[in-house]
C-alpha atoms as a PDB file:
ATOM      1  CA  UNK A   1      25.970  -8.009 -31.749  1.00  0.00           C
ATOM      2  CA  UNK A   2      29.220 -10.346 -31.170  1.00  0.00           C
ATOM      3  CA  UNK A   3      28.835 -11.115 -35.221  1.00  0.00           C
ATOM      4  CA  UNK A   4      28.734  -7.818 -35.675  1.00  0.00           C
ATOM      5  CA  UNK A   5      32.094  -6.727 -33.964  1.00  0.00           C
ATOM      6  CA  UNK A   6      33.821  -9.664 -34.920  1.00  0.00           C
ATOM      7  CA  UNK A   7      33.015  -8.786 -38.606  1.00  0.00           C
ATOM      8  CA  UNK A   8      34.232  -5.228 -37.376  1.00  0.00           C
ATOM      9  CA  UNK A   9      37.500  -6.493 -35.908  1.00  0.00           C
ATOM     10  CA  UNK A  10      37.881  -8.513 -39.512  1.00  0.00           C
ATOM     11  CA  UNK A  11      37.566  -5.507 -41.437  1.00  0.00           C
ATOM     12  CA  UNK A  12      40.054  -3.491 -39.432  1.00  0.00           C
ATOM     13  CA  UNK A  13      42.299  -5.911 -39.339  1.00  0.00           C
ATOM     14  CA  UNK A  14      43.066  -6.456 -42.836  1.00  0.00           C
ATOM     15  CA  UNK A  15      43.020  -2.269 -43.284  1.00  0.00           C
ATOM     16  CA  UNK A  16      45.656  -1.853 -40.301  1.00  0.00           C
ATOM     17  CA  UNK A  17      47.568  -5.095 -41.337  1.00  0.00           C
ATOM     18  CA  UNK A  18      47.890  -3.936 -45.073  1.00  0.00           C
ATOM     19  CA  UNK A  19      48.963  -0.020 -44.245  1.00  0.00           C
ATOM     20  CA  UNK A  20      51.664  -1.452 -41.555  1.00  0.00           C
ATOM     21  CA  UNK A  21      52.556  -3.836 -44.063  1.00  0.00           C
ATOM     22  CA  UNK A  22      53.035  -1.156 -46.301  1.00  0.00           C
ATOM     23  CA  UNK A  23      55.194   1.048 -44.220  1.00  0.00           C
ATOM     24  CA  UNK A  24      56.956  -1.597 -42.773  1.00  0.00           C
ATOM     25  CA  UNK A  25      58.136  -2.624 -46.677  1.00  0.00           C
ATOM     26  CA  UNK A  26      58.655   0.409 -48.473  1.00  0.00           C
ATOM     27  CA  UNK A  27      60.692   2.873 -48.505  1.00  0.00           C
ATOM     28  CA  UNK A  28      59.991   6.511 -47.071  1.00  0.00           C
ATOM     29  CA  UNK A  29      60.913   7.958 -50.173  1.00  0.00           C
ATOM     30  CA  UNK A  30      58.609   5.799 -52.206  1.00  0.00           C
ATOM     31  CA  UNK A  31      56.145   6.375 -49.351  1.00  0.00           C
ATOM     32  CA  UNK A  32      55.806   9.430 -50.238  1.00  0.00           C
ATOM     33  CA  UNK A  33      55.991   9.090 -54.018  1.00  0.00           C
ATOM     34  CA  UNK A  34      52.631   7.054 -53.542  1.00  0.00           C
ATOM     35  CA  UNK A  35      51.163  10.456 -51.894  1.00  0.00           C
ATOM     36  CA  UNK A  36      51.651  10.170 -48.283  1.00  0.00           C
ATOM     37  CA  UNK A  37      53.600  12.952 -47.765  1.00  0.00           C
ATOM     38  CA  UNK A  38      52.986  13.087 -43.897  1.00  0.00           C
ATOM     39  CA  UNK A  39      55.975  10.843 -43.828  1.00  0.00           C
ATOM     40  CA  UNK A  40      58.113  13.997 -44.189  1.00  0.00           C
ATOM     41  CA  UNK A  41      57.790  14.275 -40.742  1.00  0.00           C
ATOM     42  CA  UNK A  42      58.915  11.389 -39.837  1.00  0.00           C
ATOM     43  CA  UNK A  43      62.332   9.026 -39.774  1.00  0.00           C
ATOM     44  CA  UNK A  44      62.417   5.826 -41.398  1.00  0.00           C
ATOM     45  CA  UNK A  45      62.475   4.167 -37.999  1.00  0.00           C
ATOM     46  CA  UNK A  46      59.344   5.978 -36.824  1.00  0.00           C
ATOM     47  CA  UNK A  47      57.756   4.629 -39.953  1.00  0.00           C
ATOM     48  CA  UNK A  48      58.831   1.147 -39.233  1.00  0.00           C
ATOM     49  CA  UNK A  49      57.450   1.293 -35.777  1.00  0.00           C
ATOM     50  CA  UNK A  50      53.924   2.988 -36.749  1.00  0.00           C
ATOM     51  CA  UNK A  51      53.944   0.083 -38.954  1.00  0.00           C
ATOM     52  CA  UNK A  52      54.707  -2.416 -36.401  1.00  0.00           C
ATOM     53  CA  UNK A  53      52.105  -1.227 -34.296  1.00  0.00           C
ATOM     54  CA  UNK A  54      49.738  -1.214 -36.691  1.00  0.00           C
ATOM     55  CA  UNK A  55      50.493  -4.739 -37.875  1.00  0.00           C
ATOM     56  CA  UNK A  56      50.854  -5.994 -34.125  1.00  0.00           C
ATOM     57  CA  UNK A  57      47.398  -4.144 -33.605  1.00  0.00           C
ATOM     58  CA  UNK A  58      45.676  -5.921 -36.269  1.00  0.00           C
ATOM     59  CA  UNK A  59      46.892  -9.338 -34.985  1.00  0.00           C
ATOM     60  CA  UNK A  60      45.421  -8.493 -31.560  1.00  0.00           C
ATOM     61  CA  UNK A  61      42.064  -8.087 -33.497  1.00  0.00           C
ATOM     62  CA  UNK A  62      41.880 -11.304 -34.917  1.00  0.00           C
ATOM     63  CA  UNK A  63      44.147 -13.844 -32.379  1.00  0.00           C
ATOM     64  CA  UNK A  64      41.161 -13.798 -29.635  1.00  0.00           C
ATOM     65  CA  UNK A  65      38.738 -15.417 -32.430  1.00  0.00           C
ATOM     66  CA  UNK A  66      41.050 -18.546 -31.893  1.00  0.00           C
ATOM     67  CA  UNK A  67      42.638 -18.405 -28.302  1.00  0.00           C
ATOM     68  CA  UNK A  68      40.685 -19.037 -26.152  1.00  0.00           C
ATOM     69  CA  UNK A  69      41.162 -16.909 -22.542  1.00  0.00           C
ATOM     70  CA  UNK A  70      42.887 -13.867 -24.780  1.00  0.00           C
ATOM     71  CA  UNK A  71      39.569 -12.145 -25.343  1.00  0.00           C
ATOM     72  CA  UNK A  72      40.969  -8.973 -23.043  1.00  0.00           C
ATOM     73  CA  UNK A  73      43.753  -8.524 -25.832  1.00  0.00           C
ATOM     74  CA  UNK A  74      40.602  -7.109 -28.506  1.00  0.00           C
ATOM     75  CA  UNK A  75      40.054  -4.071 -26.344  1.00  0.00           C
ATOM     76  CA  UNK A  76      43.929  -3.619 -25.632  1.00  0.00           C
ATOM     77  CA  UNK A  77      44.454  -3.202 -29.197  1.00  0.00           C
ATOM     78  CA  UNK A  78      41.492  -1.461 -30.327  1.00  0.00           C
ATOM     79  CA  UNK A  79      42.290   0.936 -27.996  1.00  0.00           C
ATOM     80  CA  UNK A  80      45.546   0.945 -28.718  1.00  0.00           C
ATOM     81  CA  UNK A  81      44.757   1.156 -32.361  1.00  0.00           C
ATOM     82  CA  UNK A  82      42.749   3.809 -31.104  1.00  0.00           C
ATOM     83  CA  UNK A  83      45.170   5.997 -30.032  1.00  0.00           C
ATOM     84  CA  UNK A  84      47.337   5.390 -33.049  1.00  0.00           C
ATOM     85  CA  UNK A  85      44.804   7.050 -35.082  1.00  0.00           C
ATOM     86  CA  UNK A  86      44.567   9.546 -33.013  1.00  0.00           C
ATOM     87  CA  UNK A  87      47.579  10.259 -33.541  1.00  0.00           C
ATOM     88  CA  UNK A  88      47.249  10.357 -37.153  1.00  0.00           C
ATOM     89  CA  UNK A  89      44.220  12.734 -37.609  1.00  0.00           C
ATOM     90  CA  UNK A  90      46.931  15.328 -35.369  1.00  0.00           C
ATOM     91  CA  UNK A  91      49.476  14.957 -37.780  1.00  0.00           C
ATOM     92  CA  UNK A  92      47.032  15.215 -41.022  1.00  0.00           C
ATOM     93  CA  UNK A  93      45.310  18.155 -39.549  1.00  0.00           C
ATOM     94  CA  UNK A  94      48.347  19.557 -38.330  1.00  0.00           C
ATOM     95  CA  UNK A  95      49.412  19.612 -42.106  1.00  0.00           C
ATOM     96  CA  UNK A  96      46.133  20.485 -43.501  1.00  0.00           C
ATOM     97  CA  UNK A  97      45.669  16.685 -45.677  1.00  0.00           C
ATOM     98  CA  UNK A  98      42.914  14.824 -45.598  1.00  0.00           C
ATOM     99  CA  UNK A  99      42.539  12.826 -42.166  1.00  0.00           C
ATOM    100  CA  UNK A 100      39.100  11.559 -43.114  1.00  0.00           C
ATOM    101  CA  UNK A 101      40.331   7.936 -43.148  1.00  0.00           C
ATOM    102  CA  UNK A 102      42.441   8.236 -39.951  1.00  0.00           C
ATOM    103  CA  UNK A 103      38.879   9.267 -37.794  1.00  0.00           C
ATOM    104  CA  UNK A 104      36.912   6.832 -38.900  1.00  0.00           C
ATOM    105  CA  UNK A 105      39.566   3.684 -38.294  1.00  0.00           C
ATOM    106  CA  UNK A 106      40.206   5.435 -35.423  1.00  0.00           C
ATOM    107  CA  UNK A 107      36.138   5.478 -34.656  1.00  0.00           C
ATOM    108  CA  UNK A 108      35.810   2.184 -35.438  1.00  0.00           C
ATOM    109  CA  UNK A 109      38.543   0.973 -33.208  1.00  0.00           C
ATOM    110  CA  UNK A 110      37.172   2.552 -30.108  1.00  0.00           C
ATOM    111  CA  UNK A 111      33.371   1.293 -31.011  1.00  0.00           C
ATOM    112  CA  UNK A 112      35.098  -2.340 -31.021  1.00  0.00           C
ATOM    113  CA  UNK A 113      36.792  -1.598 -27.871  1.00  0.00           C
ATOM    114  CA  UNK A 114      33.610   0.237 -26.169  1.00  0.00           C
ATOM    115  CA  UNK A 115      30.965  -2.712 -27.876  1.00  0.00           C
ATOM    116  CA  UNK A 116      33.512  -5.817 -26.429  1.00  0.00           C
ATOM    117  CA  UNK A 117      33.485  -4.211 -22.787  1.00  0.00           C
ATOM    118  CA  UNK A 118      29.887  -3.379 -23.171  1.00  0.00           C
ATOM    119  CA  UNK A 119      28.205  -6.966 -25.086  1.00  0.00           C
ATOM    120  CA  UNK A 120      31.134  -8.985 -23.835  1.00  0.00           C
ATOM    121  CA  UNK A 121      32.262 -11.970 -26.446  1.00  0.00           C
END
């Protein structure tokens, strides 16, 4: 089962790192250009720190595999993560879009969290 998270933790990794990346490098108006209009809602500094926290998230995910003694730091951000997405299936609902996506990172992130506490490392 520890394959099978860690192969988890890969995977949503490189999807949180590339959409913070994203929204950490473009612009709001181009943001929204590309079809995420959610960002309407938002200011260009809350952007930049969803971003952040998905990028620092998806570090979390993957540091552990190499530090030895930082295991605890997987379930801190996948339930952090957690919680971001959360956040995002409100706001998509809230505006009627598709939140599809959002749940199941958001799933995924708390089965990592739930699966580390429960089959350890």
């Amino acid at each position: 089962m520890s394959i099978a998270l860690w192969v988890i933790a890969i995977l949503l990794a490189g999807a949180f790192f590339a959409a913070g990346l994203g929204k950490i490098t473009t612009t709001r108006p181009a943001l929204a250009e590309k079809g995420m209009t959610y960002v309407e809602d938002f200011s260009d500094s809350q952007i930049k720190a969803i971003g952040w926290a998905e990028i620092l998230g998806a570090i979390g995910l993957i540091v552990p595999m190499f530090v030895p003694g930082l295991q605890w730091l997987v379930i801190v951000a996948a339930f952090a993560l957690g919680v971001v997405m959360i956040g995002a299936v409100a706001v998509h609902s809230r505006r009627q879009e598709k939140y599809t996506p959002a749940l199941v990172l958001g799933a995924l992130a708390v089965f990592l969290g739930v699966g580390r506490i429960v089959f350890g490392f």
